[in-house]
PDB file of N, CA and C in Angstrom:
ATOM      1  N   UNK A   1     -11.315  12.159 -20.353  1.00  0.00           N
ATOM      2  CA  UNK A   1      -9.930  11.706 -20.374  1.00  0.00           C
ATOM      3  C   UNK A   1      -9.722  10.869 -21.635  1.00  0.00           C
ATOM      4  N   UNK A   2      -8.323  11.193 -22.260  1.00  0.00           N
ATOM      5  CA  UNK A   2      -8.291  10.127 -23.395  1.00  0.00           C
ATOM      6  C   UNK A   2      -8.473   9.094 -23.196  1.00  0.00           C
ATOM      7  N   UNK A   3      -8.466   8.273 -24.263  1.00  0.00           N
ATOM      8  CA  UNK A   3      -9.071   6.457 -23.712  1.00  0.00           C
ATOM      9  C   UNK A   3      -7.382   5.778 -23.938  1.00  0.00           C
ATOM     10  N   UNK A   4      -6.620   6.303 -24.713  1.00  0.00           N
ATOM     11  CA  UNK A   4      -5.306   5.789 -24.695  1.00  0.00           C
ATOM     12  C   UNK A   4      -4.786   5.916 -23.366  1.00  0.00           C
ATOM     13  N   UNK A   5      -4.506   6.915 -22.693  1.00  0.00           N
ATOM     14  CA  UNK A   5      -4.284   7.341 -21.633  1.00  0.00           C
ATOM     15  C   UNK A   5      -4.718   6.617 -20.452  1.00  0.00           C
ATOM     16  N   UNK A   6      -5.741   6.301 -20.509  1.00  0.00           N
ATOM     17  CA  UNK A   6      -6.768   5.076 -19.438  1.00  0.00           C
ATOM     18  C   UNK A   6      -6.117   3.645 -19.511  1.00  0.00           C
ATOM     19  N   UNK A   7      -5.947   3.422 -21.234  1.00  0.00           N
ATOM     20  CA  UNK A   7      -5.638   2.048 -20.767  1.00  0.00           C
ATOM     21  C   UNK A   7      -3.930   1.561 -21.055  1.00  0.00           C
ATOM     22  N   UNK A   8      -3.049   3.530 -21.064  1.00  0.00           N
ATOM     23  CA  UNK A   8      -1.992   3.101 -20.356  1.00  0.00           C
ATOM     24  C   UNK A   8      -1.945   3.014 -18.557  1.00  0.00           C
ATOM     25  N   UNK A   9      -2.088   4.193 -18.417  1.00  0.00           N
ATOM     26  CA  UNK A   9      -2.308   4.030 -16.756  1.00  0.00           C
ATOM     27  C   UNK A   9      -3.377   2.321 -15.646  1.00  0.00           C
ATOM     28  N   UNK A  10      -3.503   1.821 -16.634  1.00  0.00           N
ATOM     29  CA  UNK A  10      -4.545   0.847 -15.888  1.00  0.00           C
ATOM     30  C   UNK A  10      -4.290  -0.392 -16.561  1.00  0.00           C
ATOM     31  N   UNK A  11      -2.784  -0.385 -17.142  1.00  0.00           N
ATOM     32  CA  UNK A  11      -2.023  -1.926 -17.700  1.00  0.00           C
ATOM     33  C   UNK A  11      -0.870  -2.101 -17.242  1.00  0.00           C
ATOM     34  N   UNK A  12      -0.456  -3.360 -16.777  1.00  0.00           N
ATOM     35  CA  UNK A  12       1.018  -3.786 -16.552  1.00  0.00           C
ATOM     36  C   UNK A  12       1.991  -3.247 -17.240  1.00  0.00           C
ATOM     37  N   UNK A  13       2.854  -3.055 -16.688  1.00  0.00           N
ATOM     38  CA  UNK A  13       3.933  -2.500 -17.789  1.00  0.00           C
ATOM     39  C   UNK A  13       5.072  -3.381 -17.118  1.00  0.00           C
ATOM     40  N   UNK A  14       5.885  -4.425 -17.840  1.00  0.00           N
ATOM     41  CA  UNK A  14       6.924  -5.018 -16.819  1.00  0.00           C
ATOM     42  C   UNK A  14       7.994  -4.668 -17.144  1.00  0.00           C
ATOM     43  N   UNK A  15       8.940  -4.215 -16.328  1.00  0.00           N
ATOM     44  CA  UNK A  15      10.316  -3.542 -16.007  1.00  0.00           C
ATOM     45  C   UNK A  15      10.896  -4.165 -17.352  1.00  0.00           C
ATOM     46  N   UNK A  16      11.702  -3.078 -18.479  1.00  0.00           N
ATOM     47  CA  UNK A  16      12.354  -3.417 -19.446  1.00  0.00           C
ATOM     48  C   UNK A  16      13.886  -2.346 -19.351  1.00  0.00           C
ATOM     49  N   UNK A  17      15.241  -3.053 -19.903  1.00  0.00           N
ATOM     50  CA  UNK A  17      16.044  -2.120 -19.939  1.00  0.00           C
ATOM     51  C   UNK A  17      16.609  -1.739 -18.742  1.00  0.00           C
ATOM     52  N   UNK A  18      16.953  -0.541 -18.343  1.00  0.00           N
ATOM     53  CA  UNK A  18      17.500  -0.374 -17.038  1.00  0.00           C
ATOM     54  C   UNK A  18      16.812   0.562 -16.301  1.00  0.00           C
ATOM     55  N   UNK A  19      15.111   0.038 -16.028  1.00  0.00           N
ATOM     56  CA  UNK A  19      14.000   0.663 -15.701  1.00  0.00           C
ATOM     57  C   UNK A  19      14.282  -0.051 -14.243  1.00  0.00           C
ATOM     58  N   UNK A  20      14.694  -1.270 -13.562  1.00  0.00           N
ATOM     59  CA  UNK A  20      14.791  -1.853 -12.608  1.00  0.00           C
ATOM     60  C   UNK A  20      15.538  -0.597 -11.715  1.00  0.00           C
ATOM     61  N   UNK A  21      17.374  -0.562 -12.678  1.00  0.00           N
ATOM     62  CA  UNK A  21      17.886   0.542 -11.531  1.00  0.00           C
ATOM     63  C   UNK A  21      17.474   2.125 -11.072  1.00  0.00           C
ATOM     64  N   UNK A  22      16.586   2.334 -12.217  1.00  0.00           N
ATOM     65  CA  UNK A  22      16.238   3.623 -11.957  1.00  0.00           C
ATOM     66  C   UNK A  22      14.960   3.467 -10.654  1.00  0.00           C
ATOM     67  N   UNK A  23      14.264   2.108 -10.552  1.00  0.00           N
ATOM     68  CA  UNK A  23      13.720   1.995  -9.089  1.00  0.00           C
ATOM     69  C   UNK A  23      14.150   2.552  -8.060  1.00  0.00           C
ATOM     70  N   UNK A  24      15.150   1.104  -8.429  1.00  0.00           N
ATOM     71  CA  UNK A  24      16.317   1.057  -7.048  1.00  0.00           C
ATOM     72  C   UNK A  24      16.665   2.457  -7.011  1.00  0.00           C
ATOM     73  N   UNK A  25      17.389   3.363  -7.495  1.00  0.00           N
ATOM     74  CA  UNK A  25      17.797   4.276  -7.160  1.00  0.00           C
ATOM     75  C   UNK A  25      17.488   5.387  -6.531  1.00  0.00           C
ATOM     76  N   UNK A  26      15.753   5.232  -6.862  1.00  0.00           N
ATOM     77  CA  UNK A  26      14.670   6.254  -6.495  1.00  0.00           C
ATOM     78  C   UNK A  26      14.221   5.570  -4.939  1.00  0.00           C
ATOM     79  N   UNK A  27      14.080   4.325  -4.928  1.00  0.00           N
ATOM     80  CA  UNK A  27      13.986   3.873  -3.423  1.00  0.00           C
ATOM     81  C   UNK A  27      14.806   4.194  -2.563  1.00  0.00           C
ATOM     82  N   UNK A  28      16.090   3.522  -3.047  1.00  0.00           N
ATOM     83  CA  UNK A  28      17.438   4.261  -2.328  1.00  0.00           C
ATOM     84  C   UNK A  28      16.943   5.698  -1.429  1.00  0.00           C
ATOM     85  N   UNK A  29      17.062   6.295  -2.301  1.00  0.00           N
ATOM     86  CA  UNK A  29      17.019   7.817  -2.020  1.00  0.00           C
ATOM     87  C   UNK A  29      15.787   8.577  -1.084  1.00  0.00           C
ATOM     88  N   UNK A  30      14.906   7.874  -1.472  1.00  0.00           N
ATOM     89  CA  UNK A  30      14.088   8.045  -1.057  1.00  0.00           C
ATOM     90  C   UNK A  30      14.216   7.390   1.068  1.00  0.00           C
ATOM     91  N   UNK A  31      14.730   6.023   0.384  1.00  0.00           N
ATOM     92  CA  UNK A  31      14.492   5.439   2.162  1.00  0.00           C
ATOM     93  C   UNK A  31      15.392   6.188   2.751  1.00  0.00           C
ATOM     94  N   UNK A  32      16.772   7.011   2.382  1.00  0.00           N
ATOM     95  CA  UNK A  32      17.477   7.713   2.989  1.00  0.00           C
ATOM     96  C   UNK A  32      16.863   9.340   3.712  1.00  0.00           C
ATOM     97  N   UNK A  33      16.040   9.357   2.638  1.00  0.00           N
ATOM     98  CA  UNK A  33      15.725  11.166   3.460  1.00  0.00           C
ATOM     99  C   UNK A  33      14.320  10.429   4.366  1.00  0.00           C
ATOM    100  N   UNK A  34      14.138   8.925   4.474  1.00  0.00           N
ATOM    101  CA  UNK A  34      12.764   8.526   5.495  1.00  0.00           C
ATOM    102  C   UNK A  34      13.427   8.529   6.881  1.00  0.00           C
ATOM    103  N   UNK A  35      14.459   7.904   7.087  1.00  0.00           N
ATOM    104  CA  UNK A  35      15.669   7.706   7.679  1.00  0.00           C
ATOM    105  C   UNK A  35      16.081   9.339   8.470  1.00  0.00           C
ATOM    106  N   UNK A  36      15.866   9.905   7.689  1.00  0.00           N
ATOM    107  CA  UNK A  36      16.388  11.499   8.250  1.00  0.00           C
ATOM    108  C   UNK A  36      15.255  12.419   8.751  1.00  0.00           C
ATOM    109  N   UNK A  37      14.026  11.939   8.135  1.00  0.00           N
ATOM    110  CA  UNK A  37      12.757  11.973   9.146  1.00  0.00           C
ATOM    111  C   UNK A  37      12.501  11.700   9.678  1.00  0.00           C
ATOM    112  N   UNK A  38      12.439  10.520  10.211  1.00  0.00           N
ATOM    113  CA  UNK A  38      12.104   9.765  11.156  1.00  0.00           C
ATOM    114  C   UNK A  38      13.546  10.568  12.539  1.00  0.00           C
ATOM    115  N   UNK A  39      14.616   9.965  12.287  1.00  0.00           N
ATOM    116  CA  UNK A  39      15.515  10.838  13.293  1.00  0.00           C
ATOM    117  C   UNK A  39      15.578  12.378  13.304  1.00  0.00           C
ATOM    118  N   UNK A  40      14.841  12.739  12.742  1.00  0.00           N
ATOM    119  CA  UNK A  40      14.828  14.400  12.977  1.00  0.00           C
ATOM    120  C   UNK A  40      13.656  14.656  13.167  1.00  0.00           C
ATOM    121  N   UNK A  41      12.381  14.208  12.914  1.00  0.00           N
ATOM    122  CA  UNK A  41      11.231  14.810  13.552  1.00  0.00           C
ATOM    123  C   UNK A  41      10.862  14.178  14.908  1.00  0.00           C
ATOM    124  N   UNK A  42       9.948  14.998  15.394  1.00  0.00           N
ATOM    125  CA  UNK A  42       9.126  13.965  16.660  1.00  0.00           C
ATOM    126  C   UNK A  42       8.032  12.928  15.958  1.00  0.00           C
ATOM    127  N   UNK A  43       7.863  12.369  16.228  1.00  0.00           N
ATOM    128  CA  UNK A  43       6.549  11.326  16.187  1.00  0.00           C
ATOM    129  C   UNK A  43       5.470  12.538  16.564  1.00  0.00           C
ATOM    130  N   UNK A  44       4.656  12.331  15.032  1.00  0.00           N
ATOM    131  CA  UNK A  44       3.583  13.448  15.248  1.00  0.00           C
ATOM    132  C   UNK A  44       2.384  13.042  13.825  1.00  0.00           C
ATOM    133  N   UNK A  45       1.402  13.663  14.353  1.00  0.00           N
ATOM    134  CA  UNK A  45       0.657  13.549  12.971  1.00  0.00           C
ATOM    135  C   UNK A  45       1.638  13.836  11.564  1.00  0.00           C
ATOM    136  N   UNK A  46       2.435  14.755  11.349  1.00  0.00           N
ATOM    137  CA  UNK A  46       2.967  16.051  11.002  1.00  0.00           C
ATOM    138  C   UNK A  46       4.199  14.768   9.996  1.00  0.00           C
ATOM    139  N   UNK A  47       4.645  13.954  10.977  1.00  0.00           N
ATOM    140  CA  UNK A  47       5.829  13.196  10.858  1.00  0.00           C
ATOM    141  C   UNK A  47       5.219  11.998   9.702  1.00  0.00           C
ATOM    142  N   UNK A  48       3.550  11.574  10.296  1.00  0.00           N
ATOM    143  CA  UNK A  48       3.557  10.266   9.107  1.00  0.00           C
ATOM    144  C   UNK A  48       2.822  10.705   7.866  1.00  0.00           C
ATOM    145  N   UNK A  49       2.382  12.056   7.892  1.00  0.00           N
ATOM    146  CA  UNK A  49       2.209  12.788   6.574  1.00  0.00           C
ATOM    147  C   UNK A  49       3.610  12.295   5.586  1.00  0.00           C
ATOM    148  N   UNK A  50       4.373  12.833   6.453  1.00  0.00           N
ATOM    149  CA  UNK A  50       5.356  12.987   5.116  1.00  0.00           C
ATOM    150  C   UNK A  50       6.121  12.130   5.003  1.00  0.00           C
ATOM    151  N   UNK A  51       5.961  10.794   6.113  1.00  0.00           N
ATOM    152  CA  UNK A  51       6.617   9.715   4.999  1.00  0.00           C
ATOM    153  C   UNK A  51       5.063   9.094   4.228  1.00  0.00           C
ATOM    154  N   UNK A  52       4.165   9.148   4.368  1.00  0.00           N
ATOM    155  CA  UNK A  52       3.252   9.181   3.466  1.00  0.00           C
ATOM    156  C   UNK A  52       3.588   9.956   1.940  1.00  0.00           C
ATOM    157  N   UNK A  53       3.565  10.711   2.385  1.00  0.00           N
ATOM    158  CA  UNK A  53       3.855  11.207   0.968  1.00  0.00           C
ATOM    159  C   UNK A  53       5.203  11.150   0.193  1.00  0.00           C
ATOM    160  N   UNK A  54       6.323  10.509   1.273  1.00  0.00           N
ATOM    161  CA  UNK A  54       7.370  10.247   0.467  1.00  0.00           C
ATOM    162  C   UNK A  54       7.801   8.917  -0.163  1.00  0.00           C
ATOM    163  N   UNK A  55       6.335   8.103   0.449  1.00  0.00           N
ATOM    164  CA  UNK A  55       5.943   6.743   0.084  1.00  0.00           C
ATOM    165  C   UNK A  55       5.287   6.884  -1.490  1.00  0.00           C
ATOM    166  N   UNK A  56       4.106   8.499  -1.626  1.00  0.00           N
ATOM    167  CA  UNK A  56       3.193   8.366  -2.631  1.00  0.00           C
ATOM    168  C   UNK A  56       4.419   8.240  -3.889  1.00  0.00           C
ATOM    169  N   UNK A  57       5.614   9.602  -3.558  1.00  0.00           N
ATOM    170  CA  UNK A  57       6.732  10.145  -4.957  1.00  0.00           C
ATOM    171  C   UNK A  57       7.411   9.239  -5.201  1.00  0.00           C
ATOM    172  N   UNK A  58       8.201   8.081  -4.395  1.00  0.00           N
ATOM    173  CA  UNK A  58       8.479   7.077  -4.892  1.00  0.00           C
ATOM    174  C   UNK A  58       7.170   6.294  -6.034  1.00  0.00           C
ATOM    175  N   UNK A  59       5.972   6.100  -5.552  1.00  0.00           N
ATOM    176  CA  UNK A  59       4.986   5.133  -6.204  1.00  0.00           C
ATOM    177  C   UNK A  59       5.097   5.937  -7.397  1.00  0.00           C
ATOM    178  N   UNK A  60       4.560   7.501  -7.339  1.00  0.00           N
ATOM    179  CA  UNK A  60       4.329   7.994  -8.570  1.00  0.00           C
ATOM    180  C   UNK A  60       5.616   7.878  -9.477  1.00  0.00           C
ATOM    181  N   UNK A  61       6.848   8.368  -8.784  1.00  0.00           N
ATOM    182  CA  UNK A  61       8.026   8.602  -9.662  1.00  0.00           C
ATOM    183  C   UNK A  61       8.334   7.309 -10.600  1.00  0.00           C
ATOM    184  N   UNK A  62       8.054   5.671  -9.766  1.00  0.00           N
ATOM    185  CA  UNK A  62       8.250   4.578 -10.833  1.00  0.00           C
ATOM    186  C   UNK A  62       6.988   4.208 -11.811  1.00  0.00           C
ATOM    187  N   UNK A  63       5.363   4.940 -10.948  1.00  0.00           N
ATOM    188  CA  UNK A  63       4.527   4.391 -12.382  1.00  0.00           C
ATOM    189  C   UNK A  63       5.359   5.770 -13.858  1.00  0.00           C
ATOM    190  N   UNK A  64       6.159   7.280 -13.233  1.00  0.00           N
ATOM    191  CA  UNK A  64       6.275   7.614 -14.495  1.00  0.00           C
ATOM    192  C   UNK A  64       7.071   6.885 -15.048  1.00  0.00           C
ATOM    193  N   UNK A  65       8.175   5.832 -15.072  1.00  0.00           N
ATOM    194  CA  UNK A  65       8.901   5.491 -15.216  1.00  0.00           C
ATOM    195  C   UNK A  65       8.225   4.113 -16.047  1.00  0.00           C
ATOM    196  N   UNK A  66       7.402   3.465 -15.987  1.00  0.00           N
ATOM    197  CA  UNK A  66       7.432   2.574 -16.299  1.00  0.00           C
ATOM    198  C   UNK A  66       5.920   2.732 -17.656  1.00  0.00           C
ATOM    199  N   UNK A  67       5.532   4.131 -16.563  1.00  0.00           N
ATOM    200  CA  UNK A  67       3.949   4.118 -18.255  1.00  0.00           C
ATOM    201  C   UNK A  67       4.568   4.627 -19.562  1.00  0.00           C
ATOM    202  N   UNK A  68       5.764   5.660 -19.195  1.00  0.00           N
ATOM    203  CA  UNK A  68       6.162   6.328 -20.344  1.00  0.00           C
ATOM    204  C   UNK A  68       7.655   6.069 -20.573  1.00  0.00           C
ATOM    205  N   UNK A  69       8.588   5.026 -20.140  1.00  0.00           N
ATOM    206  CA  UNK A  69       9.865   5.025 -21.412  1.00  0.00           C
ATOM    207  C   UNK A  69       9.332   4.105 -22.157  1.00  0.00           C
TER     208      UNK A  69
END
């Protein structure tokens, strides 16, 4: 793996610009379709997969946001 690459992914990067609302906006959105899982599925293995993973696309969607503008 590049070594630039390493010691972007594995440094602070603190919110600059209007990197804050593009959070918010991605949380937003995100807690809304959790909201529509949660009332539309049953409680199931099946169910905390995928707010698991709609926990991971928020995490990933703001580290892209914040390693690379």
């Amino acid at each position: 793996m590049d070594r630039n690459i390493i010691e972007n992914n594995f440094t602070y990067h603190p919110p600059k610009g209007g990197q804050p609302d593009k959070y918010e906006s991605i949380r937003s959105m995100a807690k809304n379709l959790a909201i529509l899982i949660d009332k539309s599925c049953p409680d199931s293995r099946e169910k905390s997969l995928a707010m698991t993973k709609l926990e991971e696309s928020v995490m990933w969607a703001n580290a892209s946001i914040s390693r690379n503008e």
